[in-house]
N, C-alpha and C. Protein backbone atom coordinates (compact mmCIF):
# COMPACT_ATOMS: atom_id res chain seq x y z
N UNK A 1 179.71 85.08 -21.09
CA UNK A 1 179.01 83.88 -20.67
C UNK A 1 179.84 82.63 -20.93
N UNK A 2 180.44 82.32 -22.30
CA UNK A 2 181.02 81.03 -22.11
C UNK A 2 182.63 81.10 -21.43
N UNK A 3 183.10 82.40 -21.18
CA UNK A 3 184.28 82.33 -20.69
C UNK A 3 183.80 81.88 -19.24
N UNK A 4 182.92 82.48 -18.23
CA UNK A 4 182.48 82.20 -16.96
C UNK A 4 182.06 80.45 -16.98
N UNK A 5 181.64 79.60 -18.61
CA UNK A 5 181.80 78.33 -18.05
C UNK A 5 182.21 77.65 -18.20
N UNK A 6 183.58 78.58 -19.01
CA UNK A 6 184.99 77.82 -18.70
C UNK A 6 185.39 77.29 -17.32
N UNK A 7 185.53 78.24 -16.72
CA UNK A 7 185.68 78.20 -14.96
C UNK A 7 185.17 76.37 -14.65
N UNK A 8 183.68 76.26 -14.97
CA UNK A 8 183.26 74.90 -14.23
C UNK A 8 183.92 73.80 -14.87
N UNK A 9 183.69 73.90 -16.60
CA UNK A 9 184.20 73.01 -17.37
C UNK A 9 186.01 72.80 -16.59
N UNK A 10 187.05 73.51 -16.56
CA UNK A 10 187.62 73.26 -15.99
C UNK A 10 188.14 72.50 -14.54
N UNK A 11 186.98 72.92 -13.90
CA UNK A 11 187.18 72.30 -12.45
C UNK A 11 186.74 70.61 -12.62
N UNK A 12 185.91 70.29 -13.43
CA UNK A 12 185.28 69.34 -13.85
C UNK A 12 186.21 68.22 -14.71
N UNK A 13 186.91 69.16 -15.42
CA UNK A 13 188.05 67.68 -15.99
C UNK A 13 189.03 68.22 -15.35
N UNK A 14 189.72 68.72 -14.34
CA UNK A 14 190.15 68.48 -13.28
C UNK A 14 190.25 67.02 -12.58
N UNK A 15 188.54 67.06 -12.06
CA UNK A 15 188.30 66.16 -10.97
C UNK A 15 188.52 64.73 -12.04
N UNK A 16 187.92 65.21 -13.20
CA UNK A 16 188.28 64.02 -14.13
C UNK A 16 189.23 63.08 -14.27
N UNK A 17 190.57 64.15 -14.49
CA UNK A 17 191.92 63.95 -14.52
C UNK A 17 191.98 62.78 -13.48
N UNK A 18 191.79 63.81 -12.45
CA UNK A 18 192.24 62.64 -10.65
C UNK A 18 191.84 61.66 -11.07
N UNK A 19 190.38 61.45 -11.22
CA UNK A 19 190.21 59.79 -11.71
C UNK A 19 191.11 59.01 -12.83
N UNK A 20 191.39 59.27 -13.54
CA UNK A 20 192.43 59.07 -14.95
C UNK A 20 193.87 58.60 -14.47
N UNK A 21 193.90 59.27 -13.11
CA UNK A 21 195.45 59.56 -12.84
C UNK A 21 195.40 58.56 -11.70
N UNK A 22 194.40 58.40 -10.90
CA UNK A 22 193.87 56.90 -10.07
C UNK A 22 194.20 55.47 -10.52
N UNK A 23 193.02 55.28 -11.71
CA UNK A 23 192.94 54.23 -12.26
C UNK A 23 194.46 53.84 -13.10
N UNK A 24 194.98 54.83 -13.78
CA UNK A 24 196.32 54.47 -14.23
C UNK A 24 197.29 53.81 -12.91
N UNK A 25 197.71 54.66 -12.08
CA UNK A 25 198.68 54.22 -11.03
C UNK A 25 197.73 52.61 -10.74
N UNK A 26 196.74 52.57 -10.28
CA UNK A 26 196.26 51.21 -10.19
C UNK A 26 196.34 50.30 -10.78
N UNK A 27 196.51 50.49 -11.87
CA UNK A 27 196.95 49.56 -12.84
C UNK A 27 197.94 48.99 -12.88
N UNK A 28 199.27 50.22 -12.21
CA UNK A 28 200.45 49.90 -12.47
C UNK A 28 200.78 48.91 -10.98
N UNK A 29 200.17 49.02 -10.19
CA UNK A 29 200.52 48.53 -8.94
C UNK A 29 199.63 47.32 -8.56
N UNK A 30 198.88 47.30 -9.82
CA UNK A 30 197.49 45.82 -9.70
C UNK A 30 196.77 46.37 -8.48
N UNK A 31 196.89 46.74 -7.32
CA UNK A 31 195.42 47.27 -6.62
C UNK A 31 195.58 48.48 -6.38
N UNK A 32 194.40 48.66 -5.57
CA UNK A 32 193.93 50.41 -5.61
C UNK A 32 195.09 51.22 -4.86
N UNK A 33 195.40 52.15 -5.44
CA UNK A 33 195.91 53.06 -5.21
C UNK A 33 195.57 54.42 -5.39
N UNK A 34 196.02 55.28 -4.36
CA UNK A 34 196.23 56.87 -4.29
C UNK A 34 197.11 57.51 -4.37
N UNK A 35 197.79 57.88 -4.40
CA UNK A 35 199.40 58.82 -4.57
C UNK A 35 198.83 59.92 -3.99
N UNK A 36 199.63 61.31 -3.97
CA UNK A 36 199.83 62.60 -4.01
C UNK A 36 199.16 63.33 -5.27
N UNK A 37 199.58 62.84 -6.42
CA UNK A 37 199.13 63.06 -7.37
C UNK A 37 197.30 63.40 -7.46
N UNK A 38 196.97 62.26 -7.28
CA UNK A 38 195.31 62.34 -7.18
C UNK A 38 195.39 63.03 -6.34
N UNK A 39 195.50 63.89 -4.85
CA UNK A 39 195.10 64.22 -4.23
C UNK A 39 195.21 65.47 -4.64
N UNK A 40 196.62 65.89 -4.66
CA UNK A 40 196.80 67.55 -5.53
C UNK A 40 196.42 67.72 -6.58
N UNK A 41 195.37 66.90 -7.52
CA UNK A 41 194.59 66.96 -8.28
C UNK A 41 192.87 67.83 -7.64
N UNK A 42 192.85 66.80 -7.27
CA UNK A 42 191.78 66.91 -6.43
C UNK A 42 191.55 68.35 -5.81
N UNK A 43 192.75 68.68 -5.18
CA UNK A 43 192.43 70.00 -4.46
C UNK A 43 192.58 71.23 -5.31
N UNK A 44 193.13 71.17 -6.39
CA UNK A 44 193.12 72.26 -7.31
C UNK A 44 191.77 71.84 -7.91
N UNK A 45 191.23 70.77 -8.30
CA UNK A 45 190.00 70.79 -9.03
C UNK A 45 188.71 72.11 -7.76
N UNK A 46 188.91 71.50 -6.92
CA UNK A 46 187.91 71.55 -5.82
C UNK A 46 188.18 73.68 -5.68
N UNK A 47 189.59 74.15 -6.13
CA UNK A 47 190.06 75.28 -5.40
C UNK A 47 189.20 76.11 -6.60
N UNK A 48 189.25 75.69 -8.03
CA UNK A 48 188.56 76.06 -9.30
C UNK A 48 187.01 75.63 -9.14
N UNK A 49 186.66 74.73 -8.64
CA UNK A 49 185.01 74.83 -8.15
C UNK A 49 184.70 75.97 -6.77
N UNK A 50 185.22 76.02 -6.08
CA UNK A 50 185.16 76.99 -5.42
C UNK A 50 184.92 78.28 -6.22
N UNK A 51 185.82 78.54 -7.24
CA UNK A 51 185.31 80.10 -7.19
C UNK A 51 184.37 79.99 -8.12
N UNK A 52 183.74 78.93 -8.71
CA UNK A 52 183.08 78.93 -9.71
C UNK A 52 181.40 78.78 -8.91
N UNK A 53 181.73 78.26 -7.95
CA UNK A 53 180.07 78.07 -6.52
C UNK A 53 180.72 79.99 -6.15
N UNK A 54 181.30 80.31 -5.81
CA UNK A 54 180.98 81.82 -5.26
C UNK A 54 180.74 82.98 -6.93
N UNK A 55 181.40 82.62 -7.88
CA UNK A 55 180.22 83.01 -9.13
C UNK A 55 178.60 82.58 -9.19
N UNK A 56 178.73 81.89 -8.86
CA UNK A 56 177.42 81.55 -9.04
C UNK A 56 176.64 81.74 -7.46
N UNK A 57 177.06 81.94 -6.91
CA UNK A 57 176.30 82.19 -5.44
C UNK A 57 175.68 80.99 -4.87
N UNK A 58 176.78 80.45 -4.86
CA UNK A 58 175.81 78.64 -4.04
C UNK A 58 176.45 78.44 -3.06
N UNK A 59 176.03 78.34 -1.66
CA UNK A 59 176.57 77.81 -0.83
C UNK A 59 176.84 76.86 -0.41
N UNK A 60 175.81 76.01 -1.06
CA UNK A 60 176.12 74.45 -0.94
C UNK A 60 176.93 73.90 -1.54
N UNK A 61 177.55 74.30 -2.70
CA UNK A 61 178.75 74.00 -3.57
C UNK A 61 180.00 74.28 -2.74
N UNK A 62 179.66 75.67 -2.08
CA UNK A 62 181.24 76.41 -1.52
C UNK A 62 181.71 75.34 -0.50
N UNK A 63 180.24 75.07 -0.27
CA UNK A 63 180.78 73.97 1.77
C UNK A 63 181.06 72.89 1.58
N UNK A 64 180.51 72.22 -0.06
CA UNK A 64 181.08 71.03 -0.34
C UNK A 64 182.69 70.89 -0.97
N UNK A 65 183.21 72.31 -1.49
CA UNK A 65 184.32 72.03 -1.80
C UNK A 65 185.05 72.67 -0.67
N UNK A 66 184.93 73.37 0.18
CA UNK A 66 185.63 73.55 1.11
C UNK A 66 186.05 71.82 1.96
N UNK A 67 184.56 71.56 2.00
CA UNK A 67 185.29 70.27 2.51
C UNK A 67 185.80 69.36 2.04
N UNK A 68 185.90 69.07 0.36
CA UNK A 68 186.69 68.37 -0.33
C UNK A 68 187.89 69.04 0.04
N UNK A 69 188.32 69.91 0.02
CA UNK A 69 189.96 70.96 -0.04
C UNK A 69 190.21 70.05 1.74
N UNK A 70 189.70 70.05 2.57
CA UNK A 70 190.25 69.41 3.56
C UNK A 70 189.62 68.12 3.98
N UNK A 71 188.82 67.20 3.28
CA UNK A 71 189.93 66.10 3.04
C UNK A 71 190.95 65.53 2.52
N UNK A 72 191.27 66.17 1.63
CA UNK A 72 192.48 65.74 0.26
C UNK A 72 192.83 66.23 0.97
N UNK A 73 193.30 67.40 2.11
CA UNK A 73 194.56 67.66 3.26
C UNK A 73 195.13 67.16 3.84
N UNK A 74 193.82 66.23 4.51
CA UNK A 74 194.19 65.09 5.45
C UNK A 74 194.93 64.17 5.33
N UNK A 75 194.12 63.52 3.94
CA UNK A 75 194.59 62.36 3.17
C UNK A 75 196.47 62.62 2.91
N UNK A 76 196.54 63.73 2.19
CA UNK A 76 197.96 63.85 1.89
C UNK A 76 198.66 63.58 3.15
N UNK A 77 198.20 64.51 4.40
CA UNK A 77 198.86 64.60 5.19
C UNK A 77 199.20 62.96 5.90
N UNK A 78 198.16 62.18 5.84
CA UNK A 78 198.39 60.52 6.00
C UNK A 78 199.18 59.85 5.62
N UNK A 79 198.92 60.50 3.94
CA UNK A 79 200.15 59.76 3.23
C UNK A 79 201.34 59.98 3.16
N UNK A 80 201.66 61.14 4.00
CA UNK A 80 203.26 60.98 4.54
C UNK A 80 203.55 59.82 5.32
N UNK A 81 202.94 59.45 6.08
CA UNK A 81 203.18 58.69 6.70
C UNK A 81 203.21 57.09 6.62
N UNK A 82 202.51 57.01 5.71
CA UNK A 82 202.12 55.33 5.33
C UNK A 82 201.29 55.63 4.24
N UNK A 83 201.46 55.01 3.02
CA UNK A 83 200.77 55.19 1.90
C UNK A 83 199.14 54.47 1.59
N UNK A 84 198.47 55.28 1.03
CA UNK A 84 196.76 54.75 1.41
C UNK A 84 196.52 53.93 0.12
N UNK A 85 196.29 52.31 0.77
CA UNK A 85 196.16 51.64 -0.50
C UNK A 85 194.48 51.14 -0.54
């Protein structure tokens, strides 16, 4: 039992992190910023909630991190191109 909520606790300061790792770069650049960083944060948080919604049998979790995993796709994929401030 508490190894299985390891799994969430993990995905959870994950998503944490991203924020941590947000607000720092923002700081450094005085306005808002995103990097790569937050985003490949983000999608590993979201890839560890995933299997933690199919442990637990929720589908509404799975479809919400499925669709977190592709926006942080997008986003990255944007930010090749011009950086998202």
């Amino acid at each position: 039992m508490v190894i299985e909520s390891l799994i969430g606790i993990l995905g959870g300061a994950l998503f944490y992190l991203s924020w941590m790792v947000q607000v720092w770069e923002t700081k450094k650049t005085g306005k808002p910023t995103f990097t790569p960083k937050f985003f490949w944060l983000r999608i590993l948080a979201s890839i560890v909630l995933l299997v933690e919604s199919i442990r637990v049998n929720s589908i509404g979790l799975f479809l919400v991190y499925i669709g977190t995993i592709g926006m942080m796709g997008y986003n990255l994929w944007r930010l090749r191109k011009k950086p998202i401030l």
